[in-house]
PDB file of N, CA and C in Angstrom:
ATOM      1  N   UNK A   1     115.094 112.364 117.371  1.00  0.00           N
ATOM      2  CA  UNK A   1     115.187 110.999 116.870  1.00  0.00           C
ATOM      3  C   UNK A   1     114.129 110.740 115.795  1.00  0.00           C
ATOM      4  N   UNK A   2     112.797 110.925 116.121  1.00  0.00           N
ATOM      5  CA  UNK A   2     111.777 110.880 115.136  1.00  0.00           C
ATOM      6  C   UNK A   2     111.822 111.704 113.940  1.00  0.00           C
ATOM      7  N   UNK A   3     112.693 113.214 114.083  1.00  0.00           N
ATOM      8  CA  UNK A   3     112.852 114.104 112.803  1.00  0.00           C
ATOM      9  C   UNK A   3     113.994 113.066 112.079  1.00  0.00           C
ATOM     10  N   UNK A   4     114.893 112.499 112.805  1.00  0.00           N
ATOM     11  CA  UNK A   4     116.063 111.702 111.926  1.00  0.00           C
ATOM     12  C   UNK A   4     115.662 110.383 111.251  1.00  0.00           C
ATOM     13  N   UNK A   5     114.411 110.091 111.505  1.00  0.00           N
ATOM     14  CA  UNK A   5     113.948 108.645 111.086  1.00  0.00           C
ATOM     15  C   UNK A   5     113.473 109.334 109.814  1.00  0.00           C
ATOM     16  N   UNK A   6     112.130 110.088 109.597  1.00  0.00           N
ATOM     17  CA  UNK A   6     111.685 110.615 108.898  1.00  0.00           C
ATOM     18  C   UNK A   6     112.733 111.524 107.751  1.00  0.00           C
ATOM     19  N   UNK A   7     113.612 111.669 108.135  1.00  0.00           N
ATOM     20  CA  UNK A   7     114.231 112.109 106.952  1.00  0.00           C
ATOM     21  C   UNK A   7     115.343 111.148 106.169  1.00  0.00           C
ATOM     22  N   UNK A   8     115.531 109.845 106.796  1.00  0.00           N
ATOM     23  CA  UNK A   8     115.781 108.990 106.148  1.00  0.00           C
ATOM     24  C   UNK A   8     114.285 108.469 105.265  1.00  0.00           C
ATOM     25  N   UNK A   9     113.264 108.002 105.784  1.00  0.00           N
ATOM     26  CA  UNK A   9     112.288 107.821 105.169  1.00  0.00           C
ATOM     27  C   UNK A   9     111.584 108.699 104.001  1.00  0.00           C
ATOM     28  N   UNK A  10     112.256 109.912 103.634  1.00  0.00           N
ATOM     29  CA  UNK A  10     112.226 110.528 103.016  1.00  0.00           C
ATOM     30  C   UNK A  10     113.511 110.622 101.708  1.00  0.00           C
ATOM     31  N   UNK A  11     114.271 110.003 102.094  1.00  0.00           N
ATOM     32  CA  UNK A  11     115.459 109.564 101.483  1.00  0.00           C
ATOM     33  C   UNK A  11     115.325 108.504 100.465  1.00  0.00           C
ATOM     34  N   UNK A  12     114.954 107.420 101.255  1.00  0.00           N
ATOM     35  CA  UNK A  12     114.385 106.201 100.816  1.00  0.00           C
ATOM     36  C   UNK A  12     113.519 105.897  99.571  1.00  0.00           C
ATOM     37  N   UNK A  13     112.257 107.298 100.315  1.00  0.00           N
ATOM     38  CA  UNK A  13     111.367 106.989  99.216  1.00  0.00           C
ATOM     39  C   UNK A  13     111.535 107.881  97.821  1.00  0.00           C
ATOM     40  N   UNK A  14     112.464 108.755  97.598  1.00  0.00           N
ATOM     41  CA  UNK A  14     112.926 109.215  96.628  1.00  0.00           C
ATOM     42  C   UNK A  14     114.042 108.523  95.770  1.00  0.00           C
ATOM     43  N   UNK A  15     114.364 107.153  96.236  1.00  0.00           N
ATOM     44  CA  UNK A  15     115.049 106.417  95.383  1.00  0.00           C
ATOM     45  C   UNK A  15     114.110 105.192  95.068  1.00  0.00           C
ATOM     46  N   UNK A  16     113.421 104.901  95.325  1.00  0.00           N
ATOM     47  CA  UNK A  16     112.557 103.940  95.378  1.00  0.00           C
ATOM     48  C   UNK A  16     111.079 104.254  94.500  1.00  0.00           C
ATOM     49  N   UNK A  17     110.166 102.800  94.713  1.00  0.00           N
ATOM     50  CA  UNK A  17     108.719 103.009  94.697  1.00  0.00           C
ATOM     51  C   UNK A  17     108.141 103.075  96.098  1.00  0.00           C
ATOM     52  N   UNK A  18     108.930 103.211  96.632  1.00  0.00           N
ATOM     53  CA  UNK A  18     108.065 103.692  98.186  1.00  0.00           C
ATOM     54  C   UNK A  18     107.468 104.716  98.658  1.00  0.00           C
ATOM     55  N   UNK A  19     106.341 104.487  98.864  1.00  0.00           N
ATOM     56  CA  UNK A  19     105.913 105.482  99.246  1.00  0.00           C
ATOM     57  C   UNK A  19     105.877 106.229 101.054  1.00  0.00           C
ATOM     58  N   UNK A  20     106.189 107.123 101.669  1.00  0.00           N
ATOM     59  CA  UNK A  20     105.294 106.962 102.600  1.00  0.00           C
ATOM     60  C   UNK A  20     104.038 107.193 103.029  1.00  0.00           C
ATOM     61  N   UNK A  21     103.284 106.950 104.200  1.00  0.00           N
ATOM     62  CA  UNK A  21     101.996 107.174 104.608  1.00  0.00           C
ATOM     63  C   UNK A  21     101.524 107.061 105.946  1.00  0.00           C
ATOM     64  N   UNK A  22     100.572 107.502 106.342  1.00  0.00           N
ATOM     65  CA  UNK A  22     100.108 107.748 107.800  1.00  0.00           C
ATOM     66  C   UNK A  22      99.075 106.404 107.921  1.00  0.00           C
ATOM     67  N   UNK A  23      99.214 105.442 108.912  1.00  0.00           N
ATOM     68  CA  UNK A  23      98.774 104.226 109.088  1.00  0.00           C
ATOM     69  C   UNK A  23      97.809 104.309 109.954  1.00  0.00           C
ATOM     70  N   UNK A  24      96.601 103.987 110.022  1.00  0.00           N
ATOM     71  CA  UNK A  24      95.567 103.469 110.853  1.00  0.00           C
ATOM     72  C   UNK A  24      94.801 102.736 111.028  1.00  0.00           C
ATOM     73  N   UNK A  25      93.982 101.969 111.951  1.00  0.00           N
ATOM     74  CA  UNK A  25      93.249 100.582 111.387  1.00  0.00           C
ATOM     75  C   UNK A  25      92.057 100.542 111.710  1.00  0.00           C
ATOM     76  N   UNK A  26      91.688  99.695 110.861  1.00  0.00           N
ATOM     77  CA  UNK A  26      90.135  99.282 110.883  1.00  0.00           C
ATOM     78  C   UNK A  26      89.558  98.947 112.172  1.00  0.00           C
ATOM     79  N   UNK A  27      87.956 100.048 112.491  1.00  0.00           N
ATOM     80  CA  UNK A  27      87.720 100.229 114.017  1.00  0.00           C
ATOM     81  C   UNK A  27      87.213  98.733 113.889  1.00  0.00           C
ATOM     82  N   UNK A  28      86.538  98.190 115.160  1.00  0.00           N
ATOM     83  CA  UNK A  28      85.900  96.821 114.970  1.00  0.00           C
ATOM     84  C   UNK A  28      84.082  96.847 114.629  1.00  0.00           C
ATOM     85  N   UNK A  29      83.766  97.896 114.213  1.00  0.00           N
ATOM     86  CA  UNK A  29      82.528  98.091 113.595  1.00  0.00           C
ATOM     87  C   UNK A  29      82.654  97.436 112.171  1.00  0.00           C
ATOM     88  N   UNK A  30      83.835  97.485 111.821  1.00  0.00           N
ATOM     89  CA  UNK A  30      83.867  97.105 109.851  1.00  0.00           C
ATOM     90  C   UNK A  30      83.610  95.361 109.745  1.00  0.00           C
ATOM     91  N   UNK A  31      83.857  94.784 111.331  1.00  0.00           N
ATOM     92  CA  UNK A  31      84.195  93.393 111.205  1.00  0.00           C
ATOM     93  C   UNK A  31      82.816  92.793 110.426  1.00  0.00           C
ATOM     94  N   UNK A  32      82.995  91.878 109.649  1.00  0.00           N
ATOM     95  CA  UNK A  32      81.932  91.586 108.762  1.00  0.00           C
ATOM     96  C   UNK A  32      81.175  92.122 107.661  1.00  0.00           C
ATOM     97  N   UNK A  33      81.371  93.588 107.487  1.00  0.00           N
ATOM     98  CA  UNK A  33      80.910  94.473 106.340  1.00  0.00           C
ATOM     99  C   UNK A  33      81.531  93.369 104.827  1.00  0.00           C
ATOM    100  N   UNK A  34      81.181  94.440 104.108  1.00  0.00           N
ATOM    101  CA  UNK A  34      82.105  93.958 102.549  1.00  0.00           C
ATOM    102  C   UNK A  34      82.692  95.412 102.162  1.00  0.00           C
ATOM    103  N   UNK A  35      84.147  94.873 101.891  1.00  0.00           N
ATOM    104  CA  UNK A  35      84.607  95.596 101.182  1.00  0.00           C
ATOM    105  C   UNK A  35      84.995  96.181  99.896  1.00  0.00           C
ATOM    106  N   UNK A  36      85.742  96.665  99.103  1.00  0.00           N
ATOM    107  CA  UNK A  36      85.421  97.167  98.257  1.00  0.00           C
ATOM    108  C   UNK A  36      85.478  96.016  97.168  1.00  0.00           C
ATOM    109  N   UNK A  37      86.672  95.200  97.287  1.00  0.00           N
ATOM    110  CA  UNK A  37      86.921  93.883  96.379  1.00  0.00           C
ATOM    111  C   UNK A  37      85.349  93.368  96.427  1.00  0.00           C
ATOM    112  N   UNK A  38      84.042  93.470  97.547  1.00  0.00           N
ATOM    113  CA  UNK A  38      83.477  92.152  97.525  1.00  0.00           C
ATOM    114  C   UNK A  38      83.263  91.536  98.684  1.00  0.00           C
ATOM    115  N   UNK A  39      84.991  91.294  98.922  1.00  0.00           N
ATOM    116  CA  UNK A  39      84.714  90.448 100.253  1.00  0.00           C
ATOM    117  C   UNK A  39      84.130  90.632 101.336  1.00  0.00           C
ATOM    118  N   UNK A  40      84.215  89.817 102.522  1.00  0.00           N
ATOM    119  CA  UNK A  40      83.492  90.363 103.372  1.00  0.00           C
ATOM    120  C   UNK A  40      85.117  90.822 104.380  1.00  0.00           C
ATOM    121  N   UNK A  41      85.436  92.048 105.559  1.00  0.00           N
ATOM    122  CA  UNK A  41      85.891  92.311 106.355  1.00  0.00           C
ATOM    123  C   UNK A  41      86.161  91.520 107.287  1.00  0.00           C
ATOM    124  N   UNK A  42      87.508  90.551 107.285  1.00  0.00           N
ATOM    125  CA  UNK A  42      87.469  89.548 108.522  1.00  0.00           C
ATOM    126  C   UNK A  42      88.972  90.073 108.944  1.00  0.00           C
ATOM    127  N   UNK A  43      89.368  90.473 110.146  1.00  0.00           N
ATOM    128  CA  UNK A  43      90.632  90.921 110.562  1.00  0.00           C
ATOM    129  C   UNK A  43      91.656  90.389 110.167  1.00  0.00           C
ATOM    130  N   UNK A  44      92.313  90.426 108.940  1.00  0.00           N
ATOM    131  CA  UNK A  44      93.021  89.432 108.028  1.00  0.00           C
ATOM    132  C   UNK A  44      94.639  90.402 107.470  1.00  0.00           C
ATOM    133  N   UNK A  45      95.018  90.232 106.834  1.00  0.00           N
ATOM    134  CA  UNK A  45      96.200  90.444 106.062  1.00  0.00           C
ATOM    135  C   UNK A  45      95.689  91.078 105.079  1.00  0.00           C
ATOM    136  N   UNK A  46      94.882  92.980 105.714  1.00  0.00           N
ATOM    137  CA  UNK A  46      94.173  93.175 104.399  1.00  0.00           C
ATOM    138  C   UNK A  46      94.546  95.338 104.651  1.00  0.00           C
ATOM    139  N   UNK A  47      94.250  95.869 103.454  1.00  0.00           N
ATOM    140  CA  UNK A  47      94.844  97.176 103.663  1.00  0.00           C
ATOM    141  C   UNK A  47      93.639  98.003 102.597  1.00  0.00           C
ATOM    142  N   UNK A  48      93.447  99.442 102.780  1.00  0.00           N
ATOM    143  CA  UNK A  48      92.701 100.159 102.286  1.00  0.00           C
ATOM    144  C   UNK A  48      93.596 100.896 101.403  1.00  0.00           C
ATOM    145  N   UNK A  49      93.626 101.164 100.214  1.00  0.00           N
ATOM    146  CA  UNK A  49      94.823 101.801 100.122  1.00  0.00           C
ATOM    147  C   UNK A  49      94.241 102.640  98.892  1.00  0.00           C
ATOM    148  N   UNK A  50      94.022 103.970  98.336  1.00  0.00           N
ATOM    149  CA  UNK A  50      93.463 104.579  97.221  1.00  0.00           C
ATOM    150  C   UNK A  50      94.593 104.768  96.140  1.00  0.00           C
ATOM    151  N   UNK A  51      95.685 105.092  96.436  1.00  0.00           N
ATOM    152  CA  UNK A  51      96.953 104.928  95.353  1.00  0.00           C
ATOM    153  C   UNK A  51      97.189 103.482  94.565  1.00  0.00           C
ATOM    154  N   UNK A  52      96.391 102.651  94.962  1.00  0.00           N
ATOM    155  CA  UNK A  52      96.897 101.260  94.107  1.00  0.00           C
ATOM    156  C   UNK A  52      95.690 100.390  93.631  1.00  0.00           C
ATOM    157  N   UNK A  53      95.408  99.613  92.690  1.00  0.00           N
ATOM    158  CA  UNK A  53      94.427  99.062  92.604  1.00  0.00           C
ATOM    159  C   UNK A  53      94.293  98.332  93.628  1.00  0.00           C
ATOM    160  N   UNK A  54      92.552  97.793  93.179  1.00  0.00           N
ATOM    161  CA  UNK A  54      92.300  96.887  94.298  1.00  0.00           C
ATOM    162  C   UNK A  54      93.154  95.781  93.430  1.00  0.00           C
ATOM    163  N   UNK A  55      93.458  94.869  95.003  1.00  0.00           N
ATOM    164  CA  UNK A  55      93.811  93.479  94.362  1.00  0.00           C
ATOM    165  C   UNK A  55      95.530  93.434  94.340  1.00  0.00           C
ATOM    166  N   UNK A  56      95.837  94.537  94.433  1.00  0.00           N
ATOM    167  CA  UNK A  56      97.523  95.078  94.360  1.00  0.00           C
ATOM    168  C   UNK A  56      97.797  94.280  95.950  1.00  0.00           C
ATOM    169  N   UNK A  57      99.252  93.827  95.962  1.00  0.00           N
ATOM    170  CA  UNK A  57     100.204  93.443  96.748  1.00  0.00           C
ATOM    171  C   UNK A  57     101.029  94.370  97.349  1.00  0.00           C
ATOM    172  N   UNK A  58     101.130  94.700  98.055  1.00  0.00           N
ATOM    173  CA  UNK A  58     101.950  95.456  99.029  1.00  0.00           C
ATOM    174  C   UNK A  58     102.592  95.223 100.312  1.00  0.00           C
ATOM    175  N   UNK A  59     104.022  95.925 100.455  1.00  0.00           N
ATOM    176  CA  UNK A  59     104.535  95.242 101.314  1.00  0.00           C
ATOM    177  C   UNK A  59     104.439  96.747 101.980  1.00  0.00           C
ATOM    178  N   UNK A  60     104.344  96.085 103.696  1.00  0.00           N
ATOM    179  CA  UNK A  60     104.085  97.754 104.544  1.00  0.00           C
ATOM    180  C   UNK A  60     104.983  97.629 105.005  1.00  0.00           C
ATOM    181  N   UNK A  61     106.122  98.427 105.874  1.00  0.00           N
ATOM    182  CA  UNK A  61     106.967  98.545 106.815  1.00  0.00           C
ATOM    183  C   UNK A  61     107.123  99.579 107.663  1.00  0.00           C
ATOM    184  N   UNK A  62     107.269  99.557 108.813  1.00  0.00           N
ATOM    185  CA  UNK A  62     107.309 100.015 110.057  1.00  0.00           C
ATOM    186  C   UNK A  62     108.849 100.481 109.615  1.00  0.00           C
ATOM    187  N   UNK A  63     108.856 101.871 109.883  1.00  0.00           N
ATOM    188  CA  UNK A  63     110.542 102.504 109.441  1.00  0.00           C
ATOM    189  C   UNK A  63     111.005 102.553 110.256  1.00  0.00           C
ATOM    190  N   UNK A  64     110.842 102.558 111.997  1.00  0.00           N
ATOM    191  CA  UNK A  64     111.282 102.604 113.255  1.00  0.00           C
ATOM    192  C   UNK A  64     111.667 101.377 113.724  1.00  0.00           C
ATOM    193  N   UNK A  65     111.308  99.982 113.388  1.00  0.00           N
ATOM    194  CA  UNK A  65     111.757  99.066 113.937  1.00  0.00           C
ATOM    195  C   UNK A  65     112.195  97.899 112.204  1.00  0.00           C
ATOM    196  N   UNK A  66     111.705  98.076 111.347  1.00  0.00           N
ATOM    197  CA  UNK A  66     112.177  97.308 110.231  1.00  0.00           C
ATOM    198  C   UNK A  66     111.154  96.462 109.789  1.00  0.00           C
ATOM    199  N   UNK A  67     110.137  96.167 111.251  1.00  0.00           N
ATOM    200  CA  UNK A  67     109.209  95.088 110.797  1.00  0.00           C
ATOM    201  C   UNK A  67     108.474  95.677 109.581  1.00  0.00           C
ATOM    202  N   UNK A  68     107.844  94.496 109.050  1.00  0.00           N
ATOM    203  CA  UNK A  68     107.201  94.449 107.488  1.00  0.00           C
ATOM    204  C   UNK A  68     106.012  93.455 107.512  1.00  0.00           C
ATOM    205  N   UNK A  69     105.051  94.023 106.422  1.00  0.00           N
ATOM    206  CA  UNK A  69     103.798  92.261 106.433  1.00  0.00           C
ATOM    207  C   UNK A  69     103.740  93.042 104.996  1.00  0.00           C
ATOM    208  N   UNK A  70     103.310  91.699 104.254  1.00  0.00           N
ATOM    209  CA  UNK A  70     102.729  91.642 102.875  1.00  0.00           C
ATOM    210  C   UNK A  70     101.258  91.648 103.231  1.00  0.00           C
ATOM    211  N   UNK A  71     100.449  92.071 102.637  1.00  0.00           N
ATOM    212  CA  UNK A  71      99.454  92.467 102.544  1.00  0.00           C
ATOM    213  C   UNK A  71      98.653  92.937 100.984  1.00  0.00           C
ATOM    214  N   UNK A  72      96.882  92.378 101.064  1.00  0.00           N
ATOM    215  CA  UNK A  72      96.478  92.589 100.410  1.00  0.00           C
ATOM    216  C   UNK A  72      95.425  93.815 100.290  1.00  0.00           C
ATOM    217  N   UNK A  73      95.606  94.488  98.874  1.00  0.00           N
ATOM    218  CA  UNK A  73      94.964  96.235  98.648  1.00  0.00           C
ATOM    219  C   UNK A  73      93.361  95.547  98.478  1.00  0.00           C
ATOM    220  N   UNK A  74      92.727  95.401  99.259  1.00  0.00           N
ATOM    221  CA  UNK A  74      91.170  94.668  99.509  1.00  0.00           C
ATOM    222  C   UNK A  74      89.961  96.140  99.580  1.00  0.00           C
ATOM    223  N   UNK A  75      90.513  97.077  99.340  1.00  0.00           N
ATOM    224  CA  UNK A  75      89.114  98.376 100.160  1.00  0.00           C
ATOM    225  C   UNK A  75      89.651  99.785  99.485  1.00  0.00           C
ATOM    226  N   UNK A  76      88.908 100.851 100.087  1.00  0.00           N
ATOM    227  CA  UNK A  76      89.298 101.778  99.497  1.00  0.00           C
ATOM    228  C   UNK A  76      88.725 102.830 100.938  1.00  0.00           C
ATOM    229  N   UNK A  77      89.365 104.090 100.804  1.00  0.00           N
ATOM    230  CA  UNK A  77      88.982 104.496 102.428  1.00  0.00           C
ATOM    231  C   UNK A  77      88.790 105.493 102.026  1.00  0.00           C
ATOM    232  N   UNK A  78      88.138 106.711 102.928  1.00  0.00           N
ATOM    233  CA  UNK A  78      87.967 107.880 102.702  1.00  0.00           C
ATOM    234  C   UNK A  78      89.299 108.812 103.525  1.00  0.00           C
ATOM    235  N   UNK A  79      89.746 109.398 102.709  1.00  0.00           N
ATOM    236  CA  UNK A  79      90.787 110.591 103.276  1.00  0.00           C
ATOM    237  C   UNK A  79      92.466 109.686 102.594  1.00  0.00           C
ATOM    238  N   UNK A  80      92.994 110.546 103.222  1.00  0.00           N
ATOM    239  CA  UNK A  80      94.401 110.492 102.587  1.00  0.00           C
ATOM    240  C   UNK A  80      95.258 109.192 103.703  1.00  0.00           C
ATOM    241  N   UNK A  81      96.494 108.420 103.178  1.00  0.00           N
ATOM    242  CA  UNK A  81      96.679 107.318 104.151  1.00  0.00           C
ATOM    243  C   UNK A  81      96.455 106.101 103.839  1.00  0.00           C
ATOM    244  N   UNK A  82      96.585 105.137 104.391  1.00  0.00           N
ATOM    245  CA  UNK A  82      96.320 103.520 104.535  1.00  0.00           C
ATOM    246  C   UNK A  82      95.860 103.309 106.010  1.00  0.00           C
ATOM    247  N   UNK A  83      94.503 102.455 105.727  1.00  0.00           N
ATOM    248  CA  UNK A  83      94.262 101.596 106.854  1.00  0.00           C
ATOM    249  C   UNK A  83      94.437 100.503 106.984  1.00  0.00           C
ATOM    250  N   UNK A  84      94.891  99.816 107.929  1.00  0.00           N
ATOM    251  CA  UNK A  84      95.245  98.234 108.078  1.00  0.00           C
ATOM    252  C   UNK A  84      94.104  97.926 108.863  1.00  0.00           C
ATOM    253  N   UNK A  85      94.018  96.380 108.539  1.00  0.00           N
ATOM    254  CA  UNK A  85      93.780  95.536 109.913  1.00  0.00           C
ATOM    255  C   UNK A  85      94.407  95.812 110.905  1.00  0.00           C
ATOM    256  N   UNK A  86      93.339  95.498 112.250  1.00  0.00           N
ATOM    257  CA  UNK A  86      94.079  95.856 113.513  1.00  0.00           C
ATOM    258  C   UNK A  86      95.140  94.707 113.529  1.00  0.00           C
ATOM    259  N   UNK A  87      95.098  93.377 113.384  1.00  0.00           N
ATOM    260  CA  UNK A  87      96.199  92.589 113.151  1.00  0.00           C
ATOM    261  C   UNK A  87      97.797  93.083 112.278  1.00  0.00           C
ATOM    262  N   UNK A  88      97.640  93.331 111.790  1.00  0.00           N
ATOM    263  CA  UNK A  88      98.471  93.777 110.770  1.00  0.00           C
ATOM    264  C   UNK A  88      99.046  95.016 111.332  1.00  0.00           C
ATOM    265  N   UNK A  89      98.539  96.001 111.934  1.00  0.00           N
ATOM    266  CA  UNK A  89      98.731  96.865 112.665  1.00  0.00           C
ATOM    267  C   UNK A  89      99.944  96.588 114.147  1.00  0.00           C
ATOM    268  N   UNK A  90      99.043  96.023 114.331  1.00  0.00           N
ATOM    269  CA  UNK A  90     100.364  95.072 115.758  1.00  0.00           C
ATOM    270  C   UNK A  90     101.517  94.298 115.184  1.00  0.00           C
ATOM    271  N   UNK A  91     101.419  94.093 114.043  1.00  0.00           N
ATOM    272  CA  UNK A  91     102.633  92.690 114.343  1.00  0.00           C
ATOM    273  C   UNK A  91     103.416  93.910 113.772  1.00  0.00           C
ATOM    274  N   UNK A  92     102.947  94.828 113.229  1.00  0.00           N
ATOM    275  CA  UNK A  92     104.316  96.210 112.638  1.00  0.00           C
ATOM    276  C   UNK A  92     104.628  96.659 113.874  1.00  0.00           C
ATOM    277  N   UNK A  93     104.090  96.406 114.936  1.00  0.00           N
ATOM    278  CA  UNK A  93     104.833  97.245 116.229  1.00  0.00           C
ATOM    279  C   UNK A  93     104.093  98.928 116.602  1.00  0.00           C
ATOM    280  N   UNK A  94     103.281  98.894 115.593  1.00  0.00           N
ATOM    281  CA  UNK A  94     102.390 100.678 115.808  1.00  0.00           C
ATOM    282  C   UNK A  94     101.554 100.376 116.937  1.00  0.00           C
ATOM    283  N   UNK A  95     101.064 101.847 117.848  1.00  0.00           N
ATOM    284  CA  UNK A  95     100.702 101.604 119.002  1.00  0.00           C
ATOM    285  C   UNK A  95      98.975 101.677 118.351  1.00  0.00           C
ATOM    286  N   UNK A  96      98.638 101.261 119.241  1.00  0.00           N
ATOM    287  CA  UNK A  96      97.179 101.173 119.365  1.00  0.00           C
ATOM    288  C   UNK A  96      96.515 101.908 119.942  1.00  0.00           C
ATOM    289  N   UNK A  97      97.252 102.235 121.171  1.00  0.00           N
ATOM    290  CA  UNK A  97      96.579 103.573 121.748  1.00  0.00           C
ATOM    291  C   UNK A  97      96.842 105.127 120.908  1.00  0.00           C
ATOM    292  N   UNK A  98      98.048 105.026 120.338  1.00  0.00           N
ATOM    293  CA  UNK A  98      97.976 105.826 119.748  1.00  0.00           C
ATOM    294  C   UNK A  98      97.253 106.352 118.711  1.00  0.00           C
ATOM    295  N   UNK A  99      96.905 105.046 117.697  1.00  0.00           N
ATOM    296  CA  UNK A  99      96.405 104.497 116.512  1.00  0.00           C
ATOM    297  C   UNK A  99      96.627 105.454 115.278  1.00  0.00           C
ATOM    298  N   UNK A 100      97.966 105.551 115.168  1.00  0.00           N
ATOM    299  CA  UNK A 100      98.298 105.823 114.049  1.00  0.00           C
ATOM    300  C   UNK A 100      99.802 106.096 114.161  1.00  0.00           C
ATOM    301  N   UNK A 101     100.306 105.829 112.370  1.00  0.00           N
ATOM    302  CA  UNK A 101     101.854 105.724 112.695  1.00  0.00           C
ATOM    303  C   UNK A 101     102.551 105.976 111.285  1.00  0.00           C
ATOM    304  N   UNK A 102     103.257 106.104 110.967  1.00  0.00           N
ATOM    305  CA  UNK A 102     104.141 106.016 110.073  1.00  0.00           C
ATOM    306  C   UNK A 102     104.463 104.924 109.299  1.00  0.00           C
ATOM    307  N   UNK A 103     104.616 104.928 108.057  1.00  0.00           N
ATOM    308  CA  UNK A 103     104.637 103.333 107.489  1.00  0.00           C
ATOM    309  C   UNK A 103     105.500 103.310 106.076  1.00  0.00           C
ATOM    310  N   UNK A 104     106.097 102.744 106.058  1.00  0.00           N
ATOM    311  CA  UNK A 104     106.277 102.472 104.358  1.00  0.00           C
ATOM    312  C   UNK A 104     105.791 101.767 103.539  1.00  0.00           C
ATOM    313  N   UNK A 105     105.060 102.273 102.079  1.00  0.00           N
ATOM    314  CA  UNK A 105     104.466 101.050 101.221  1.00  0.00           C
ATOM    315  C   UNK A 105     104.932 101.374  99.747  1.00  0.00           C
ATOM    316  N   UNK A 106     104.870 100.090  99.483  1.00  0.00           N
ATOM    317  CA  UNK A 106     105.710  99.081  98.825  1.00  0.00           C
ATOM    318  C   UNK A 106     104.529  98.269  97.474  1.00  0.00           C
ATOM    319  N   UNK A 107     104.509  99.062  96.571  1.00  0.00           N
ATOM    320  CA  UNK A 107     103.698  97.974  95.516  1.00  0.00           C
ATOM    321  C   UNK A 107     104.573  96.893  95.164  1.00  0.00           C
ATOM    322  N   UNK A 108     104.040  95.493  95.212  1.00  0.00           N
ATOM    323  CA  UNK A 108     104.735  94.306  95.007  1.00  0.00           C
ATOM    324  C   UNK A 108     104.374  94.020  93.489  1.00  0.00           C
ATOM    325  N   UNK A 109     105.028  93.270  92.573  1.00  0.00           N
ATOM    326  CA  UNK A 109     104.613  92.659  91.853  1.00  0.00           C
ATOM    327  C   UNK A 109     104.271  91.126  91.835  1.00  0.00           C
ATOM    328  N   UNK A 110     103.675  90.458  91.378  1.00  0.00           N
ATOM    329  CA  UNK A 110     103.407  88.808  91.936  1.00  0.00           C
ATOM    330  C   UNK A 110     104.252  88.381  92.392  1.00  0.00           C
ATOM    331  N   UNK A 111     105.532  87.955  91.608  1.00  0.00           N
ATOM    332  CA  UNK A 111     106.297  86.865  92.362  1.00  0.00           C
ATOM    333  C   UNK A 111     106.793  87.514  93.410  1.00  0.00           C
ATOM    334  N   UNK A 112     107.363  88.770  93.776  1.00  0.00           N
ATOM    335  CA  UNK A 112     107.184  89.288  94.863  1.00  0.00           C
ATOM    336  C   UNK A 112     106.577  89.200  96.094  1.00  0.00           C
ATOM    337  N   UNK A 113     105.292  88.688  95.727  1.00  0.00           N
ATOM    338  CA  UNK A 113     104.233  88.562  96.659  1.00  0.00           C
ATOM    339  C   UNK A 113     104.117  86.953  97.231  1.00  0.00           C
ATOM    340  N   UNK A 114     104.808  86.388  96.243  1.00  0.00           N
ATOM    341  CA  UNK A 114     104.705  84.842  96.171  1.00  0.00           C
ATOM    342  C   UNK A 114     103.733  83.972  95.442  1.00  0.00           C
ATOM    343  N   UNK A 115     102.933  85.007  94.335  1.00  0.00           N
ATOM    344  CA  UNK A 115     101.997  84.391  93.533  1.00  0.00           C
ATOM    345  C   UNK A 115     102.666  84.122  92.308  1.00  0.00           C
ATOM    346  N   UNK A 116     103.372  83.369  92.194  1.00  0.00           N
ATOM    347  CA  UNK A 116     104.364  82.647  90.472  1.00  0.00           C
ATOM    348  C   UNK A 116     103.513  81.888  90.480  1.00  0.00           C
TER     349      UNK A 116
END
């Protein structure tokens, strides 16, 4: 079942700007740091992502269940992948115990994002 997901997700992202990527989230040591934008780290609607500028819009999706969050490219991480907020992490449905998952991402352009 998981080889048949993945090779649709592989399908997908060869017609598309999608990319895929291996998802994991921010431990709770980062809470309050600053990240790369500046800001400071508050468990928010926020993603590490080295393929996109900072400041980029992206939409993530969970390829196993459909769920999706828009999200902002706020950080930059070491190694290959995207990290989410642990928030952001849950409402896609990825396990936590597991802590890590499969994802699709999605560079948005503004109105996309809802910034017109």
């Amino acid at each position: 079942m998981i080889e048949h997901i993945l090779n649709i997700v592989l399908a997908v992202t060869k017609q598309t700007n999608v990319t895929a990527a291996r998802a994991t989230y921010y431990a709770p040591k980062f809470e309050g740091r600053k990240m790369a934008d500046g800001e400071i780290y508050r468990n928010s609607y926020t993603c590490a992502y080295n393929k996109l500028p900072l400041g980029a819009w992206v939409r993530i999706t969970n390829p196993k269940n459909g769920l999706y969050v828009v999200v902002q490219n706020t950080d930059r991480k070491a190694g290959p992948g995207i990290d989410l907020s642990k928030t952001v992490f849950v409402l896609l449905g990825l396990s936590v115990q597991k802590g890590s998952g499969t994802v699709l991402v999605k560079a948005l352009k503004d109105y996309e994002a809802g910034k017109e």
